[in-house]
PDB file of N, CA and C in Angstrom:
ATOM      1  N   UNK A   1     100.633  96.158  89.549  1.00  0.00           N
ATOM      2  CA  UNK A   1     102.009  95.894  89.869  1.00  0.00           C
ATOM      3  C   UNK A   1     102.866  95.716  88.624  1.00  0.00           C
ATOM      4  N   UNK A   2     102.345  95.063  87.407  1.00  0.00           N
ATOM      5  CA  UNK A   2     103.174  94.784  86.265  1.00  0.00           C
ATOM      6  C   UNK A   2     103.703  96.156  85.889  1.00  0.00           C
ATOM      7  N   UNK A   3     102.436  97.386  86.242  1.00  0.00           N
ATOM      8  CA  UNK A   3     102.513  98.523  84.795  1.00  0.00           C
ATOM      9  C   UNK A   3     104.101  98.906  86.243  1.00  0.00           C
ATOM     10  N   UNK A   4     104.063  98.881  87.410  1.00  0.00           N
ATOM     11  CA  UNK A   4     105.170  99.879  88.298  1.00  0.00           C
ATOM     12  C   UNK A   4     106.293  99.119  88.245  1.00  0.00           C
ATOM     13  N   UNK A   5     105.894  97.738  88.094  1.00  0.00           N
ATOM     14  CA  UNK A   5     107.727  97.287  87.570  1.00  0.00           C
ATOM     15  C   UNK A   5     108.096  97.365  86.159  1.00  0.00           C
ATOM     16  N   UNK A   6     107.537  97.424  85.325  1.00  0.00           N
ATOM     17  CA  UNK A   6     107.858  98.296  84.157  1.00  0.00           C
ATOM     18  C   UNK A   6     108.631  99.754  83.856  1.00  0.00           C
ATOM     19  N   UNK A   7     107.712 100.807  84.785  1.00  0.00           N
ATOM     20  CA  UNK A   7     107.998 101.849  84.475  1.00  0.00           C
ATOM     21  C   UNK A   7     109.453 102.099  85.372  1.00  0.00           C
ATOM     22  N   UNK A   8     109.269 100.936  86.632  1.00  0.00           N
ATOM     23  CA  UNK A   8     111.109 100.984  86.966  1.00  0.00           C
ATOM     24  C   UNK A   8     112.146  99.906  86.403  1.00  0.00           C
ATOM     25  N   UNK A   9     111.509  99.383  85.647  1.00  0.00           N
ATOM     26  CA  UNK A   9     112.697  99.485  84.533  1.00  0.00           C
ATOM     27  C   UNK A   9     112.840 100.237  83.204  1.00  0.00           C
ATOM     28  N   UNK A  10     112.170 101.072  83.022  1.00  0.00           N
ATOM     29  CA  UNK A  10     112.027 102.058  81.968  1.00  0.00           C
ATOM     30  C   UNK A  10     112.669 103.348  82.716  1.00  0.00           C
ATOM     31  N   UNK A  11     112.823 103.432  84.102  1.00  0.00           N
ATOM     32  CA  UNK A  11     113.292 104.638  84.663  1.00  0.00           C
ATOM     33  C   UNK A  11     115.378 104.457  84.270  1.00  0.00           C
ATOM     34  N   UNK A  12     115.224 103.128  84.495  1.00  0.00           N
ATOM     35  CA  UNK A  12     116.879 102.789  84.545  1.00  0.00           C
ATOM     36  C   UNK A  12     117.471 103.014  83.009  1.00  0.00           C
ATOM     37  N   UNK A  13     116.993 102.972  82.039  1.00  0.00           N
ATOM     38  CA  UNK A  13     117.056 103.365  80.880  1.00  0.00           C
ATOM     39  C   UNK A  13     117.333 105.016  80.519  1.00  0.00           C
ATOM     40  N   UNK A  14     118.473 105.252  79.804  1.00  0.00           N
ATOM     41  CA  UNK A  14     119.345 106.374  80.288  1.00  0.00           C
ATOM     42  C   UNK A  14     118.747 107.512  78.826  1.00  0.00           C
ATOM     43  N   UNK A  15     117.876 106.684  77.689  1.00  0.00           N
ATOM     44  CA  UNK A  15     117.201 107.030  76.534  1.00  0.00           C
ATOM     45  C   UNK A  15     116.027 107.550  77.036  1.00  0.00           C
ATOM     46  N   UNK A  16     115.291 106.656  77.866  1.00  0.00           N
ATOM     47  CA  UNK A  16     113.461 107.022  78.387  1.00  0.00           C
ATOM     48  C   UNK A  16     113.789 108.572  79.320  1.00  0.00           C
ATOM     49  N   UNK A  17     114.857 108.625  80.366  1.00  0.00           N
ATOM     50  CA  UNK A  17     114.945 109.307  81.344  1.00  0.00           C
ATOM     51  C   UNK A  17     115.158 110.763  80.555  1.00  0.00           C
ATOM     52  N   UNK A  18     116.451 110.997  79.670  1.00  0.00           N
ATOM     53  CA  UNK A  18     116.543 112.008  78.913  1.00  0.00           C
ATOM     54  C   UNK A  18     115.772 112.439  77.917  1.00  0.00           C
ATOM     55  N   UNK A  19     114.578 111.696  77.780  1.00  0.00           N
ATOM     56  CA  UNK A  19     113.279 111.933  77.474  1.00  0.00           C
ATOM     57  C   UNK A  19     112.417 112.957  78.018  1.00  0.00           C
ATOM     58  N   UNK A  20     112.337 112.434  78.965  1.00  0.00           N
ATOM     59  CA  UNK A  20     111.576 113.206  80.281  1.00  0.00           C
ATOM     60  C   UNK A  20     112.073 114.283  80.924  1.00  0.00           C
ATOM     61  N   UNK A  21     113.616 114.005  80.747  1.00  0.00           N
ATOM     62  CA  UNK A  21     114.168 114.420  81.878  1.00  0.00           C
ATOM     63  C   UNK A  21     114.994 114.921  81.207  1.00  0.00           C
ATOM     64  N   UNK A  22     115.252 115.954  80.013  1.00  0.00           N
ATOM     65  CA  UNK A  22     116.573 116.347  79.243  1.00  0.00           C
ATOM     66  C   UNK A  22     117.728 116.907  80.293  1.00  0.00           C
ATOM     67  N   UNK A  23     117.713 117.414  81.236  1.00  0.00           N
ATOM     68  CA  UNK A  23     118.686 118.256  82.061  1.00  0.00           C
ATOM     69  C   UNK A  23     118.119 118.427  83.723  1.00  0.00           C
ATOM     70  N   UNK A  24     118.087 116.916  84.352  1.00  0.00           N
ATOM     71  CA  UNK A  24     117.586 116.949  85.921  1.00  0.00           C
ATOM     72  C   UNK A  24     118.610 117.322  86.694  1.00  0.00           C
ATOM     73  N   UNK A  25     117.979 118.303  87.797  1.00  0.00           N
ATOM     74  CA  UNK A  25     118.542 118.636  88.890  1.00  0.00           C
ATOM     75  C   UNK A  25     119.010 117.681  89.549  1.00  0.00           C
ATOM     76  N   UNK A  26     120.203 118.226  90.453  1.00  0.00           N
ATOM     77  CA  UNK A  26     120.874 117.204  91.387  1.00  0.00           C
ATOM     78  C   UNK A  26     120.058 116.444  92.054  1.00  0.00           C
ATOM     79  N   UNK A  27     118.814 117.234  92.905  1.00  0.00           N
ATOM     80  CA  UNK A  27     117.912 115.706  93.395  1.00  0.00           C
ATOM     81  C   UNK A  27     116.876 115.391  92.641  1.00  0.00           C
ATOM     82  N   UNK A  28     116.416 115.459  91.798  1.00  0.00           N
ATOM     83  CA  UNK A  28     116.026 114.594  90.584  1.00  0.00           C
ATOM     84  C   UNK A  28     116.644 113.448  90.300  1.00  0.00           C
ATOM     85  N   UNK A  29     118.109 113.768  89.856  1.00  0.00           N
ATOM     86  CA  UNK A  29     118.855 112.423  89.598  1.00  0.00           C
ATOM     87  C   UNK A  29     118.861 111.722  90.931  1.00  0.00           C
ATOM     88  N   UNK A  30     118.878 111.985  91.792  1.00  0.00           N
ATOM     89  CA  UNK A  30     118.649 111.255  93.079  1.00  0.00           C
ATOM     90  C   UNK A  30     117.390 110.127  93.340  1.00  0.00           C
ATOM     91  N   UNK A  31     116.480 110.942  93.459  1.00  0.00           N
ATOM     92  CA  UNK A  31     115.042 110.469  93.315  1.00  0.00           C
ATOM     93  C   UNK A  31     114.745 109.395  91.824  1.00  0.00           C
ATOM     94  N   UNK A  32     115.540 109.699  90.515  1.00  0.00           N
ATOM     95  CA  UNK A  32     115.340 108.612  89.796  1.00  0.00           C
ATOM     96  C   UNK A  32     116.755 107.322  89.852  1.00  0.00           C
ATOM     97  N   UNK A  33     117.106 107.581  90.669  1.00  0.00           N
ATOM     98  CA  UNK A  33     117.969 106.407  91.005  1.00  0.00           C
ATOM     99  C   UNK A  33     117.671 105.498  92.177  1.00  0.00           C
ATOM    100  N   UNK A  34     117.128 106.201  93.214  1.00  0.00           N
ATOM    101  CA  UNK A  34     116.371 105.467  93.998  1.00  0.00           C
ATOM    102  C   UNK A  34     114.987 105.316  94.064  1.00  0.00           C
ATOM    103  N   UNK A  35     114.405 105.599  93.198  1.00  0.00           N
ATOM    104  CA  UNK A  35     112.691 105.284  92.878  1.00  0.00           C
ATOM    105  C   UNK A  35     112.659 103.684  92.418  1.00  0.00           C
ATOM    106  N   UNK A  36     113.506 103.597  91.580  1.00  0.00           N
ATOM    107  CA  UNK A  36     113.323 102.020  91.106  1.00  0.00           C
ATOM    108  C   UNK A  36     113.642 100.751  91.978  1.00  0.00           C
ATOM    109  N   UNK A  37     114.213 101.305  93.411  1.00  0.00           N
ATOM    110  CA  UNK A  37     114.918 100.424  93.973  1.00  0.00           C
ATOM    111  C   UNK A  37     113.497 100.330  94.867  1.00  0.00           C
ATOM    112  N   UNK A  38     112.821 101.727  95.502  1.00  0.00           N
ATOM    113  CA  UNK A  38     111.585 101.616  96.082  1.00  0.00           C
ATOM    114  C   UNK A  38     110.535 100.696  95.907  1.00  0.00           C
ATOM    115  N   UNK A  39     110.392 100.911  94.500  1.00  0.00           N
ATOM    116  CA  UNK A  39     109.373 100.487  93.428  1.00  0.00           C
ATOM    117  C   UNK A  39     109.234  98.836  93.866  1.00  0.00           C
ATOM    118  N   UNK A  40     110.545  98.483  93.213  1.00  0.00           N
ATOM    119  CA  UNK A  40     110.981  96.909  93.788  1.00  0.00           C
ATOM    120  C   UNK A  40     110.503  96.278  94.953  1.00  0.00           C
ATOM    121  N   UNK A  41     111.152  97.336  95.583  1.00  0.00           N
ATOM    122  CA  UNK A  41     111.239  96.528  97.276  1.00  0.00           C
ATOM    123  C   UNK A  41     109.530  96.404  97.413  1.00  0.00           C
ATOM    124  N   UNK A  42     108.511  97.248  96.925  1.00  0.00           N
ATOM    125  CA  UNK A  42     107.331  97.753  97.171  1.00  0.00           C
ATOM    126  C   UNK A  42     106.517  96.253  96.412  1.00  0.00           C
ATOM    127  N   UNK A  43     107.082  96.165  95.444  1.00  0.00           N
ATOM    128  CA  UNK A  43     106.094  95.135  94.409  1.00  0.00           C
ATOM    129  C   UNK A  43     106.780  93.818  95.022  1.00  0.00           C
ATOM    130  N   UNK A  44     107.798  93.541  95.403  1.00  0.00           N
ATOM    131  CA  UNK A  44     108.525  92.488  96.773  1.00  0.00           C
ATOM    132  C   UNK A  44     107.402  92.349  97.488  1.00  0.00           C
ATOM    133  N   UNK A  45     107.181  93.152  98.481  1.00  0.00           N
ATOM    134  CA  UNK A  45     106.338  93.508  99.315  1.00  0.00           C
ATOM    135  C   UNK A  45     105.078  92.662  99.385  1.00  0.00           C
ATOM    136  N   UNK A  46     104.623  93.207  98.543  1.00  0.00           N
ATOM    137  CA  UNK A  46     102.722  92.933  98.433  1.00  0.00           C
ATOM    138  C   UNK A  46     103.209  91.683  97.541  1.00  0.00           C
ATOM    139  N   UNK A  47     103.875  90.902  97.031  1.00  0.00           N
ATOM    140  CA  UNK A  47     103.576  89.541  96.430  1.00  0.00           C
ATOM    141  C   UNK A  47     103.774  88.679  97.199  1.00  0.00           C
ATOM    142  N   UNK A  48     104.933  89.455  98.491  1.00  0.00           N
ATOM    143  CA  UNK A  48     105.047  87.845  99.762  1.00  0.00           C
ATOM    144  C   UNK A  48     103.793  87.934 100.519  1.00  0.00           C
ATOM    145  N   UNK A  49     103.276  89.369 100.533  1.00  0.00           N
ATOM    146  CA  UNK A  49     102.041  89.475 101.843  1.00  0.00           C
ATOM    147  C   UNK A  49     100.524  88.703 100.777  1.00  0.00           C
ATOM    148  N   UNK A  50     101.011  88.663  99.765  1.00  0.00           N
ATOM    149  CA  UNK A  50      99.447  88.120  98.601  1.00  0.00           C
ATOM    150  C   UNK A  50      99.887  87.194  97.730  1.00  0.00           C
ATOM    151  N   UNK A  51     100.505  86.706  97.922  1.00  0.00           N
ATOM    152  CA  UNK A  51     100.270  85.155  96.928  1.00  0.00           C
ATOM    153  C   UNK A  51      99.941  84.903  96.625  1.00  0.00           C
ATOM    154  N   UNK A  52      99.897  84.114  95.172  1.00  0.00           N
ATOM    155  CA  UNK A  52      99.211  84.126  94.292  1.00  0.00           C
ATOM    156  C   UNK A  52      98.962  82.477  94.219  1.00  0.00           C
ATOM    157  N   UNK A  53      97.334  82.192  94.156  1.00  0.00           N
ATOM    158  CA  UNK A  53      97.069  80.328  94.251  1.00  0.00           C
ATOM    159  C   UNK A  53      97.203  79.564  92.990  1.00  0.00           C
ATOM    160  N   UNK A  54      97.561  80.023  92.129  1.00  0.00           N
ATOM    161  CA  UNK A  54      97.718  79.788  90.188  1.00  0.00           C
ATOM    162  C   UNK A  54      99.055  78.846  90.244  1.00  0.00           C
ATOM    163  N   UNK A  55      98.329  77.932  89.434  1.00  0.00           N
ATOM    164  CA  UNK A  55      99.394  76.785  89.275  1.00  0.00           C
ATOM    165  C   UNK A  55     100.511  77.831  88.356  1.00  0.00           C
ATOM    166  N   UNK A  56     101.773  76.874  88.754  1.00  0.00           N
ATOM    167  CA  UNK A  56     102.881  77.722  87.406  1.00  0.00           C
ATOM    168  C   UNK A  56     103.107  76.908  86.638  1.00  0.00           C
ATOM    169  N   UNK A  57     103.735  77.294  85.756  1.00  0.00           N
ATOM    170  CA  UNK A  57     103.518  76.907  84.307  1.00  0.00           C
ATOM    171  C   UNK A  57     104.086  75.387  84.088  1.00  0.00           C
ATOM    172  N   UNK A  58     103.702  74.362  83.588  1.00  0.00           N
ATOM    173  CA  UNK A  58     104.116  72.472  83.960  1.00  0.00           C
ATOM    174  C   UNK A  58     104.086  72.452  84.997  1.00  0.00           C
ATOM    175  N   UNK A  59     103.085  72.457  86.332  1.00  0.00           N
ATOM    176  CA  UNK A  59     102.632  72.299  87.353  1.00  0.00           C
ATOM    177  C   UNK A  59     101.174  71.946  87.068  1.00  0.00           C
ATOM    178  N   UNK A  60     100.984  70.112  87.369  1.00  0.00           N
ATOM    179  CA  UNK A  60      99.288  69.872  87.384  1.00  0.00           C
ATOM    180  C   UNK A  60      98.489  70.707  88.142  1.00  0.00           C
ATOM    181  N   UNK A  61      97.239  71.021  87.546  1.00  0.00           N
ATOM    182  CA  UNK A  61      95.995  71.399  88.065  1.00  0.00           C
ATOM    183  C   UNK A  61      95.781  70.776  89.788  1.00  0.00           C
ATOM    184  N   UNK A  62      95.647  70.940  90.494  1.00  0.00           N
ATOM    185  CA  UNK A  62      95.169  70.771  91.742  1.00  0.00           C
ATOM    186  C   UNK A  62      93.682  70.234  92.106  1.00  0.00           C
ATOM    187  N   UNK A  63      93.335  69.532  93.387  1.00  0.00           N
ATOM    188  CA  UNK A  63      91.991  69.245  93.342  1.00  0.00           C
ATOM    189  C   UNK A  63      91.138  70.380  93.815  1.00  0.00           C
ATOM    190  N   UNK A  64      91.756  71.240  94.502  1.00  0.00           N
ATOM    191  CA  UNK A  64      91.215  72.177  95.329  1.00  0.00           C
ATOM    192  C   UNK A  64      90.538  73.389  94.397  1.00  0.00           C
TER     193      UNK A  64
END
């Protein structure tokens, strides 16, 4: 999940894209404008359905 929210914020980056992407077609630019929003909603997704049991950071250790 870290490396796909990365690479959508590396998609929003207008340097990385014209990288890749020197001269994208009309739905190209489409598809990289709404890929990152996917991406999101997707890594949203699976962290409410999987939670994570790890104390956060200045939060005591637990007995459990």
């Amino acid at each position: 999940m870290p490396m796909l929210v990365f690479s959508a914020i590396a998609i929003f980056d207008h340097n990385v894209v014209s990288c890749f992407f020197p001269s994208p077609s009309h739905e190209m630019h489409e598809l990289l404008t709404a890929l990152p929003i996917g991406i999101g909603v997707l890594c949203i997704m699976l962290s409410v359905a999987f939670p994570t049991h790890r104390p956060g950071i200045g939060f005591p250790l637990s007995a459990n």
